[in-house]
PDB file of N, CA and C in Angstrom:
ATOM      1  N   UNK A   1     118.066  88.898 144.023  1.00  0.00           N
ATOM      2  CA  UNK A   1     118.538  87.533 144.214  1.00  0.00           C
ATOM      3  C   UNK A   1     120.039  87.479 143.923  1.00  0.00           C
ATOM      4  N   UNK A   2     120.331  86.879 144.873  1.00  0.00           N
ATOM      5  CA  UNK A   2     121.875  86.612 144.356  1.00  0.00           C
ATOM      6  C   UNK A   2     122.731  85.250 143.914  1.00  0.00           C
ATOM      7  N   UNK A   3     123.882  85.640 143.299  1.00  0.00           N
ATOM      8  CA  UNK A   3     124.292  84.281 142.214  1.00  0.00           C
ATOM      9  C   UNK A   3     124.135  82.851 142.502  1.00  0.00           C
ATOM     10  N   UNK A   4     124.153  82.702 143.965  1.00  0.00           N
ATOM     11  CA  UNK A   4     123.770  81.382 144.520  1.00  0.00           C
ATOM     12  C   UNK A   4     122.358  80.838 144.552  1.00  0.00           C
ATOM     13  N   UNK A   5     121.687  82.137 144.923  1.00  0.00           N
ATOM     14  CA  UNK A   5     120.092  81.766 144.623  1.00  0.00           C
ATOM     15  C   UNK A   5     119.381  81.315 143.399  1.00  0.00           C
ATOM     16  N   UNK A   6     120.055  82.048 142.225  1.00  0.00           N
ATOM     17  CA  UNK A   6     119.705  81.644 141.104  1.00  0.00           C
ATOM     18  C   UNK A   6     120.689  80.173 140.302  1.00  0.00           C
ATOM     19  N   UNK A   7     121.701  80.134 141.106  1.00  0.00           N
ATOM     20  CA  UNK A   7     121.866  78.340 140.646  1.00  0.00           C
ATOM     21  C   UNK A   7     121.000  77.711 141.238  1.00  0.00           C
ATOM     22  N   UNK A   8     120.797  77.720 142.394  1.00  0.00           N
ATOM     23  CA  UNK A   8     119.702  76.906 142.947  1.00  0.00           C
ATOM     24  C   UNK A   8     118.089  76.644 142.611  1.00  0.00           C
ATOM     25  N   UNK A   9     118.341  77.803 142.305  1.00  0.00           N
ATOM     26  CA  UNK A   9     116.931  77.880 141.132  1.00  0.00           C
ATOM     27  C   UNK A   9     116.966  76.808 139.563  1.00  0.00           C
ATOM     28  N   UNK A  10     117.969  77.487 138.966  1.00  0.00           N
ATOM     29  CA  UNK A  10     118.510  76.900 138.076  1.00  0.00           C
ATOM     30  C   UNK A  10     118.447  75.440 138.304  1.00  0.00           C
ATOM     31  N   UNK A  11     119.113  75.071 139.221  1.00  0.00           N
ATOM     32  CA  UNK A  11     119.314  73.137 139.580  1.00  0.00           C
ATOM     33  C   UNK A  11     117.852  73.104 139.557  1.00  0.00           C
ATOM     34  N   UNK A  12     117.143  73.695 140.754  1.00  0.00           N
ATOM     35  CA  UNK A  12     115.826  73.135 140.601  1.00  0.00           C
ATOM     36  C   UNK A  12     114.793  73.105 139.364  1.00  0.00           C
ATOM     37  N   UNK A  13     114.836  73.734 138.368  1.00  0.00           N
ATOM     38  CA  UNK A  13     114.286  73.666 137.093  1.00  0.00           C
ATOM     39  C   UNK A  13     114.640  72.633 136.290  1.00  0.00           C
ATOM     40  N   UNK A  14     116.416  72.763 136.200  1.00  0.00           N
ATOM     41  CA  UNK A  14     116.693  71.136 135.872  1.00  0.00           C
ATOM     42  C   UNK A  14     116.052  70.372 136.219  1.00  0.00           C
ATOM     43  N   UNK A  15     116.022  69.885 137.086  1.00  0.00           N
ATOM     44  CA  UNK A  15     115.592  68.390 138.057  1.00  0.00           C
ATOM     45  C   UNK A  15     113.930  68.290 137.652  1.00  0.00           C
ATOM     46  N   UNK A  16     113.422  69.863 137.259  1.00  0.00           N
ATOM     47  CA  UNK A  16     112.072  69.494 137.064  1.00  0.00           C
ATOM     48  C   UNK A  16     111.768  69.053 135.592  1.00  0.00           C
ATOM     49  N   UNK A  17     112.460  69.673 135.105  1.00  0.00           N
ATOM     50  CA  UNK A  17     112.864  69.374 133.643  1.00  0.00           C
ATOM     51  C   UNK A  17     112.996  67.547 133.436  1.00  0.00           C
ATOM     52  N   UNK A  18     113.676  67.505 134.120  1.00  0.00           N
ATOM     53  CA  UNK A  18     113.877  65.757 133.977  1.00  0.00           C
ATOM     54  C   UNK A  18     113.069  65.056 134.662  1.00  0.00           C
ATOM     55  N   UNK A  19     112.599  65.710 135.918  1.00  0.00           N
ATOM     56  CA  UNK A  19     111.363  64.892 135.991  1.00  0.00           C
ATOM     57  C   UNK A  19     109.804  64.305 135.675  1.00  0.00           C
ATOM     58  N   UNK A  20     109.515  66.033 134.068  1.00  0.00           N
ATOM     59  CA  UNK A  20     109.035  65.960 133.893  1.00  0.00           C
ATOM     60  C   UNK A  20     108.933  64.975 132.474  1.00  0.00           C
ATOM     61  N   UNK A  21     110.536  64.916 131.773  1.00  0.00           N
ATOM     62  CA  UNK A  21     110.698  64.148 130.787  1.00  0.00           C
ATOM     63  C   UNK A  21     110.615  62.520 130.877  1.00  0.00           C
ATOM     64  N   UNK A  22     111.180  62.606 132.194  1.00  0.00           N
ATOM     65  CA  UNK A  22     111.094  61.140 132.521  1.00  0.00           C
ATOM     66  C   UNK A  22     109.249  60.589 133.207  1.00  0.00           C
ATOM     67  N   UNK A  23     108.497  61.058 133.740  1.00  0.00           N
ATOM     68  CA  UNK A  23     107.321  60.975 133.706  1.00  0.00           C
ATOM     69  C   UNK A  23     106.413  61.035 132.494  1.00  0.00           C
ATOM     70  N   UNK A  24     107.003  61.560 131.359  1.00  0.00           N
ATOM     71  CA  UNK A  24     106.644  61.805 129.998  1.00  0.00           C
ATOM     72  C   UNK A  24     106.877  60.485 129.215  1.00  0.00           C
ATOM     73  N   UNK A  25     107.992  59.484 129.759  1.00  0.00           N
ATOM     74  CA  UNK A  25     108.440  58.427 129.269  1.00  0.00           C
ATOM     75  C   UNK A  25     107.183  57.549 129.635  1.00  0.00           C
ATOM     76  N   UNK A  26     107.309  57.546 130.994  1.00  0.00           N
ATOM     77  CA  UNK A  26     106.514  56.706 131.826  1.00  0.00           C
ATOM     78  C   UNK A  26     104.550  56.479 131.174  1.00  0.00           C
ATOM     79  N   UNK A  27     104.969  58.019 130.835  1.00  0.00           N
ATOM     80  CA  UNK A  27     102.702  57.966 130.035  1.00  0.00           C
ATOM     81  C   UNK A  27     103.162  57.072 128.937  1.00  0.00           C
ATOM     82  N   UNK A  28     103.892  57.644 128.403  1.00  0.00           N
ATOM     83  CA  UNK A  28     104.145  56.886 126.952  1.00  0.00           C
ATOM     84  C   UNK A  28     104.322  55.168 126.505  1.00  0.00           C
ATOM     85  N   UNK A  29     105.203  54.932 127.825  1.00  0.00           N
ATOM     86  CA  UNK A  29     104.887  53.565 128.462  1.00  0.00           C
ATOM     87  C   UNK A  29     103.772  53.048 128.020  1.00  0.00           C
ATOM     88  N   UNK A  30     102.907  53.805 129.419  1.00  0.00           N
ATOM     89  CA  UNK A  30     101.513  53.223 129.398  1.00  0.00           C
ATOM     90  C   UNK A  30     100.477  53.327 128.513  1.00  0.00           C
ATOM     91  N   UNK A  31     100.497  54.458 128.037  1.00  0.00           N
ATOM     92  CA  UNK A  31      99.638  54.349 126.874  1.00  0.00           C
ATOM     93  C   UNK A  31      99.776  52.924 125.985  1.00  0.00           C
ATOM     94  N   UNK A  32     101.068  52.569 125.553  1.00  0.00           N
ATOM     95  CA  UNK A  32     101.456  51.680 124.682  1.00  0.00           C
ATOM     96  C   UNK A  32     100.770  50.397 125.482  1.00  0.00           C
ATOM     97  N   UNK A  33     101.112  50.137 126.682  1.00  0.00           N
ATOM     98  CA  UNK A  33     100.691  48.918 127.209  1.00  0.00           C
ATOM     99  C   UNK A  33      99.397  49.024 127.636  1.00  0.00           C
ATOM    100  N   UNK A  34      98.593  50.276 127.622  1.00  0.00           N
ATOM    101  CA  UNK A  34      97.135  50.240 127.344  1.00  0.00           C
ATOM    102  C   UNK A  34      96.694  49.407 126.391  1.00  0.00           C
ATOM    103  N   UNK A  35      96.810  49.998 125.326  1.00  0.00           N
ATOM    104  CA  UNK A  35      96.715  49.879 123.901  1.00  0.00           C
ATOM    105  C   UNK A  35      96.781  48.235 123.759  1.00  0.00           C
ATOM    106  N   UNK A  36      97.608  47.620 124.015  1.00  0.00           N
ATOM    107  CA  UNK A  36      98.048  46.286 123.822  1.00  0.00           C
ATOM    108  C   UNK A  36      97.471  44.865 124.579  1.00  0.00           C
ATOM    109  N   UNK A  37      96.665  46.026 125.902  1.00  0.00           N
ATOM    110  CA  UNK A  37      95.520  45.188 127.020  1.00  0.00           C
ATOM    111  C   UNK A  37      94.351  45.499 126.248  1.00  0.00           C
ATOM    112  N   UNK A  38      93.869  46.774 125.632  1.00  0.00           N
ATOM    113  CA  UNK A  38      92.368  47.012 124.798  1.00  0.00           C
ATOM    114  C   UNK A  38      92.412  45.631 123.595  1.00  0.00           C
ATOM    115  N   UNK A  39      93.787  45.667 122.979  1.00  0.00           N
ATOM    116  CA  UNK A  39      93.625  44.502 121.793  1.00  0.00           C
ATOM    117  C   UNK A  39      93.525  43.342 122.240  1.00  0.00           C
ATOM    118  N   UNK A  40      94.314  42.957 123.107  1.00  0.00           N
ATOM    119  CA  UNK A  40      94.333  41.260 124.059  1.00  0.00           C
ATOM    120  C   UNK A  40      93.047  41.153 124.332  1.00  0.00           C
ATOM    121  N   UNK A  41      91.953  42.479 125.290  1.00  0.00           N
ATOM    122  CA  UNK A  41      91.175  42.020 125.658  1.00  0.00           C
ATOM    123  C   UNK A  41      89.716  42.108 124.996  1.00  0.00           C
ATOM    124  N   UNK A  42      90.276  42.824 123.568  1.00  0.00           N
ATOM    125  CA  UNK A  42      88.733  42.132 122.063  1.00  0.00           C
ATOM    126  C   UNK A  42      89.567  41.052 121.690  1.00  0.00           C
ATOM    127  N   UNK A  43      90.446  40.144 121.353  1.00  0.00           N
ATOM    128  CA  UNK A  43      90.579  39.342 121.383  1.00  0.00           C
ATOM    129  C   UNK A  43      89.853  38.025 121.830  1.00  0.00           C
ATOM    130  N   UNK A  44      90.565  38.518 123.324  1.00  0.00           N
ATOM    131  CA  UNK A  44      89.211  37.464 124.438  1.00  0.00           C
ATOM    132  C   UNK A  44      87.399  37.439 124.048  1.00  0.00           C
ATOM    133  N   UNK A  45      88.083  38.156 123.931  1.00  0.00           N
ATOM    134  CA  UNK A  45      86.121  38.669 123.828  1.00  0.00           C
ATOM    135  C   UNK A  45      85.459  37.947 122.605  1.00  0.00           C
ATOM    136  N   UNK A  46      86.284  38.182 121.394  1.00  0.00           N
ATOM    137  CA  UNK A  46      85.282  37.685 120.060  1.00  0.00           C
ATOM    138  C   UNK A  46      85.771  36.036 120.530  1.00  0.00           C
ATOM    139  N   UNK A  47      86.702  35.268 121.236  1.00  0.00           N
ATOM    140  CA  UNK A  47      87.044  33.929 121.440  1.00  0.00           C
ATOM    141  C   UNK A  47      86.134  33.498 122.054  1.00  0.00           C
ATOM    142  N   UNK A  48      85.430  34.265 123.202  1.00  0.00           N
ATOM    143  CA  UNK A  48      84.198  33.709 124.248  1.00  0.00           C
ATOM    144  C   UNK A  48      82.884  33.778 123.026  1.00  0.00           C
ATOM    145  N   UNK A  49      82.794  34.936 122.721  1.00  0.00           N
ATOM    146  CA  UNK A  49      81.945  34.660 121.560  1.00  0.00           C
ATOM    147  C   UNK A  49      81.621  33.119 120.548  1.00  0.00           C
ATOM    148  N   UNK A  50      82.854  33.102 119.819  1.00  0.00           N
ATOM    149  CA  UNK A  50      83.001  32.067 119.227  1.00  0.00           C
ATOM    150  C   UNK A  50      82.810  30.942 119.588  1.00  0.00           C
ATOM    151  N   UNK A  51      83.098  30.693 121.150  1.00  0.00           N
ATOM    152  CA  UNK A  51      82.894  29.418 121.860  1.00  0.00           C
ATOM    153  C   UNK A  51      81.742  29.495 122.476  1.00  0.00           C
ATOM    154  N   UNK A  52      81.179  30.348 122.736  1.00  0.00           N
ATOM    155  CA  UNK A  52      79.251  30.462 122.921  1.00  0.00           C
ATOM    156  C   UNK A  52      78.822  30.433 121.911  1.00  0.00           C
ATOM    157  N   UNK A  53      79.133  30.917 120.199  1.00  0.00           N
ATOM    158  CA  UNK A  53      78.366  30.391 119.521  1.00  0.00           C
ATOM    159  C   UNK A  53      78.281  28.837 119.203  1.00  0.00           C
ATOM    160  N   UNK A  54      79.626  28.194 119.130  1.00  0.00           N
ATOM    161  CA  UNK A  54      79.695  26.846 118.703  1.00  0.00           C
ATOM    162  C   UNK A  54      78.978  25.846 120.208  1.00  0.00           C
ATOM    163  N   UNK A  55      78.692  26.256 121.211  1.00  0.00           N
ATOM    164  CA  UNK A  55      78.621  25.613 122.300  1.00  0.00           C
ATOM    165  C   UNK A  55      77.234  25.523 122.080  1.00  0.00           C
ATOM    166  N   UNK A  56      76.310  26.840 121.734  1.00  0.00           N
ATOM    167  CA  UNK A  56      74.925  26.764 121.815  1.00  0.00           C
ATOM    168  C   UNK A  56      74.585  26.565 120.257  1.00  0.00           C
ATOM    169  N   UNK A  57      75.525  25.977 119.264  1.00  0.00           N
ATOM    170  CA  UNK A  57      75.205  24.937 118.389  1.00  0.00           C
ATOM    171  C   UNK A  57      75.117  23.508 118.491  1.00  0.00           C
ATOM    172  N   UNK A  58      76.235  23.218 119.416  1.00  0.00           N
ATOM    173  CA  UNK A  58      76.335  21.785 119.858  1.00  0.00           C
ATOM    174  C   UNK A  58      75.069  21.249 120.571  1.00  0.00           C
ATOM    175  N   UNK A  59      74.588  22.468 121.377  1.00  0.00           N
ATOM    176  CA  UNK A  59      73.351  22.058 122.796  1.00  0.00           C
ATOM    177  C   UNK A  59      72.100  22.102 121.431  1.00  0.00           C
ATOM    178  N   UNK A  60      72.303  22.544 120.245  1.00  0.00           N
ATOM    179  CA  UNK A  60      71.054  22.735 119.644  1.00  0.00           C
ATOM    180  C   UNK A  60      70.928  21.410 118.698  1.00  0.00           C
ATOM    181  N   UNK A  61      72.091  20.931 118.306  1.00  0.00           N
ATOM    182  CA  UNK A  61      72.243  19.594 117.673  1.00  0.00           C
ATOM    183  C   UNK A  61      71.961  18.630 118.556  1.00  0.00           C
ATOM    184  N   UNK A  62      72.375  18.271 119.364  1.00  0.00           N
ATOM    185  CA  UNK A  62      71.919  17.592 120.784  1.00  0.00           C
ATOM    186  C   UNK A  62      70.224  17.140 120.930  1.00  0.00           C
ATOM    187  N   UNK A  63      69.830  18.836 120.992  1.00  0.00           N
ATOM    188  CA  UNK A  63      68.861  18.567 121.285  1.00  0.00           C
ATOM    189  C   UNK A  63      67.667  18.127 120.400  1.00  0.00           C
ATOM    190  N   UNK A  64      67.898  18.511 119.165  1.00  0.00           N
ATOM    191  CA  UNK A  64      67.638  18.324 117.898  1.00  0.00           C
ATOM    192  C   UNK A  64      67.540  16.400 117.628  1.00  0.00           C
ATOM    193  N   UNK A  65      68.950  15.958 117.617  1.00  0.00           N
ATOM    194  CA  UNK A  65      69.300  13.950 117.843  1.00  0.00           C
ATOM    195  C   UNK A  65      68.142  13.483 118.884  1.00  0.00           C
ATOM    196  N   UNK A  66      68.198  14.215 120.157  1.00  0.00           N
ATOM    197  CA  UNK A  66      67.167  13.777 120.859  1.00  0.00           C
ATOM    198  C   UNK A  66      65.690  13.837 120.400  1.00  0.00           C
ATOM    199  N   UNK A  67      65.461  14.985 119.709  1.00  0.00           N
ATOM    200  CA  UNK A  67      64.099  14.711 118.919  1.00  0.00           C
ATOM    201  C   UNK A  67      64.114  13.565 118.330  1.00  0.00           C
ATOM    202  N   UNK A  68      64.450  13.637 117.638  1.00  0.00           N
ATOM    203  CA  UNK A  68      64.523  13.053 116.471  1.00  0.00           C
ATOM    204  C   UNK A  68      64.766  11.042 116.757  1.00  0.00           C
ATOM    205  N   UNK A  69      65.086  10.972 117.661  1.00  0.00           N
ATOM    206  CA  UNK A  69      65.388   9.626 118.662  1.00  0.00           C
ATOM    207  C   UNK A  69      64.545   8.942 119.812  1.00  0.00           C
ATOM    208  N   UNK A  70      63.489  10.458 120.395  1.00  0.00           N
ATOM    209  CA  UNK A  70      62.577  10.117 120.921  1.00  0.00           C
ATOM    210  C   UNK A  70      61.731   9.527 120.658  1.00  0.00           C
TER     211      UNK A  70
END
């Protein structure tokens, strides 16, 4: 190989080099904004909870007054 071939080589390792650092950024990214959709979305989750439990307390008091009125 000669001296030109191996800059060109050279450049191209660079470039992979950085493309692989900068794609390395990019997981890291996402992982983080994974992470931050898994918590948002137990969040949601124990809130629907909470509002199905208090909802099918309300329908049970309800229905309960209506006994009790019939």
């Amino acid at each position: 190989m000669s001296e030109l071939d191996f800059k060109a080589l050279e450049l191209k390792v660079n470039q992979l080099i950085e493309v692989c650092k900068l794609l390395d950024a990019k997981n890291k990214a996402l992982a983080k904004e994974n992470q931050t959709f898994k918590r948002e979305r137990s969040q949601v989750i124990q809130q629907k909870d909470l509002a199905r439990t208090k909802v099918e307390h309300m329908i049970s008091s309800l229905k309960a007054m209506e006994l009790n009125n019939g």
